[in-house]
Protein backbone atom coordinates (compact mmCIF):
# COMPACT_ATOMS: atom_id res chain seq x y z
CA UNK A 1 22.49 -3.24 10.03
CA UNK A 2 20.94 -5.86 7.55
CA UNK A 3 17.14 -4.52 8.84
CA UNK A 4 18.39 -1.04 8.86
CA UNK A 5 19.22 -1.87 4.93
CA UNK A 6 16.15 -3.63 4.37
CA UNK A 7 14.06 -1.38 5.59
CA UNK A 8 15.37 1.65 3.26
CA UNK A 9 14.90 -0.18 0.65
CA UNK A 10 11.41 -1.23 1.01
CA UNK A 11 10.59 2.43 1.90
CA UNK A 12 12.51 3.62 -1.23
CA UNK A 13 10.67 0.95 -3.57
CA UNK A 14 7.28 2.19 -1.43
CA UNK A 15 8.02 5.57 -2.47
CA UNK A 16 8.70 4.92 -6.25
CA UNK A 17 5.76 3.40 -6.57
CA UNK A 18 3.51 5.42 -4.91
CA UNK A 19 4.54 8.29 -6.76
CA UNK A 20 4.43 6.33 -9.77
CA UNK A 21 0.45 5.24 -8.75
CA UNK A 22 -0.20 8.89 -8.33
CA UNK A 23 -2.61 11.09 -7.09
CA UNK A 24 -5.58 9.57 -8.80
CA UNK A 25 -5.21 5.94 -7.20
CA UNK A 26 -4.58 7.96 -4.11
CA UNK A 27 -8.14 8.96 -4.33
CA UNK A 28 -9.09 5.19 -5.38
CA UNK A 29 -7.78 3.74 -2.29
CA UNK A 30 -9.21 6.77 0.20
CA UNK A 31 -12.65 6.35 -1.47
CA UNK A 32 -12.39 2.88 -0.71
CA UNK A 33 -11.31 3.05 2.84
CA UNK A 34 -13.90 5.37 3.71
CA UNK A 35 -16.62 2.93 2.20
CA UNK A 36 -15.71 0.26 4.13
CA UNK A 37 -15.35 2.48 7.17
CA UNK A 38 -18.72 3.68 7.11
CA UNK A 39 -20.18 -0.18 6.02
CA UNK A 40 -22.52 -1.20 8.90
CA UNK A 41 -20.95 -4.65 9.45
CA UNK A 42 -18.13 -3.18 9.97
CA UNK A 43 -19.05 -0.23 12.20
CA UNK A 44 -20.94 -2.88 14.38
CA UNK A 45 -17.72 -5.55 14.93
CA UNK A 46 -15.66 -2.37 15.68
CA UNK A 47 -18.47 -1.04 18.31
CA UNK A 48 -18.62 -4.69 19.65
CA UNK A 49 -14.14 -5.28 19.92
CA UNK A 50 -14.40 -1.80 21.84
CA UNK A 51 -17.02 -3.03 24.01
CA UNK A 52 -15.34 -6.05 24.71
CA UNK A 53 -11.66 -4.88 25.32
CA UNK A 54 -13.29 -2.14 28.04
CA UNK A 55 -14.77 -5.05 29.73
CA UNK A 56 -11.70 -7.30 29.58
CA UNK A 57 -9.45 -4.14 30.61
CA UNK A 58 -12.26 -3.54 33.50
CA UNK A 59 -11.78 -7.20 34.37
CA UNK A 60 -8.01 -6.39 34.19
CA UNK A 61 -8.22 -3.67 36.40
CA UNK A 62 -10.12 -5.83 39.23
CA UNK A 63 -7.33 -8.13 39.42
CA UNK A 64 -4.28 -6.32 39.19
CA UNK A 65 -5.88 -4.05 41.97
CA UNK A 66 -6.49 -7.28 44.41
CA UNK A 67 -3.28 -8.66 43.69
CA UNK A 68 -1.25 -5.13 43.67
CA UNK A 69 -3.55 -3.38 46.11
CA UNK A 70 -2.67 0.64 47.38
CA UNK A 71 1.26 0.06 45.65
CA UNK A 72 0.34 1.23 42.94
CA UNK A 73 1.13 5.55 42.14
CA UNK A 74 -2.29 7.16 42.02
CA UNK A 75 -1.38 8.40 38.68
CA UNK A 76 -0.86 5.03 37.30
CA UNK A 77 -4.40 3.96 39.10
CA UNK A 78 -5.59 6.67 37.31
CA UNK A 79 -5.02 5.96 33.53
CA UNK A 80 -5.75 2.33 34.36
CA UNK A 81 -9.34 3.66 35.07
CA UNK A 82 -9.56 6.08 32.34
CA UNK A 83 -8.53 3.01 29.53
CA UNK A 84 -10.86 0.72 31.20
CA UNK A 85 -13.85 3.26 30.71
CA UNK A 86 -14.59 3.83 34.54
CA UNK A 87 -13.17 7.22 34.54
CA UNK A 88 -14.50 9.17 37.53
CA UNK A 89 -13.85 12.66 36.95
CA UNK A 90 -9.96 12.25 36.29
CA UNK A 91 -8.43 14.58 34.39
CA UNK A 92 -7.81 12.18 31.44
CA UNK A 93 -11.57 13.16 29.28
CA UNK A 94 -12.23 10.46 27.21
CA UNK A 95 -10.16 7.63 28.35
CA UNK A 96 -7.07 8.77 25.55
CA UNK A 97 -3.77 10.03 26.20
C-alpha cells in the first residue's frame, strides 16, 4: 500500500509540474530528443547494441536448442527465430510482436 501511495504521489507532483512547464518546454525537450536521436554517434552505438544482441540471442538460440532439442512448441521455436533475426519465412515480418 506504501508503493501504491508513493507512486500517486510522484505521478501527481509529475503532473503539476508538467503542466506547470507547459507546452513550450514540451517542444524544448522533443527538439532535443530528436537531435540527439538523429546524432551519428549515437545512431552508430544503437546500430552496433542491435547487432550485437541478434548475435548473442542467435548464440542463445543454438544452445537452448541443443540442450532443449524438438520439446520445445513450434510456435515458441518460432518467435525465438524471428527475435534472433533468422526468421525464415514465419509469419512474424520483422522479428516484432
Amino acid at each position: 500500500m506504501r508503493y501504491r501511495i508513493a507512486f500517486a504521489a510522484g505521478a501527481a507532483l509529475g503532473y503539476v509540474l508538467g503542466t506547470k512547464a507547459g507546452r513550450e518546454r514540451y517542444e524544448q525537450l522533443a527538439k532535443y530528443a530528436r537531435q540527439v536521436s538523429h546524432n551519428p554517434a549515437v545512431r552508430n552505438v544503437t546500430e552496433t547494441a542491435t547487432q550485437q544482441g541478434r548475435v548473442a540471442a542467435g548464440k542463445a538460440v543454438h544452445v537452448v536448442s541443443v540442450k532443449v532439442g524438438d520439446r520445445l512448441p513450434d510456435s515458441v521455436s518460432r518467435r525465438v527465430r524471428a527475435f534472433s533475426g533468422n526468421n525464415h519465412g514465419d509469419d512474424f515480418g520483422s522479428g516484432t510482436v
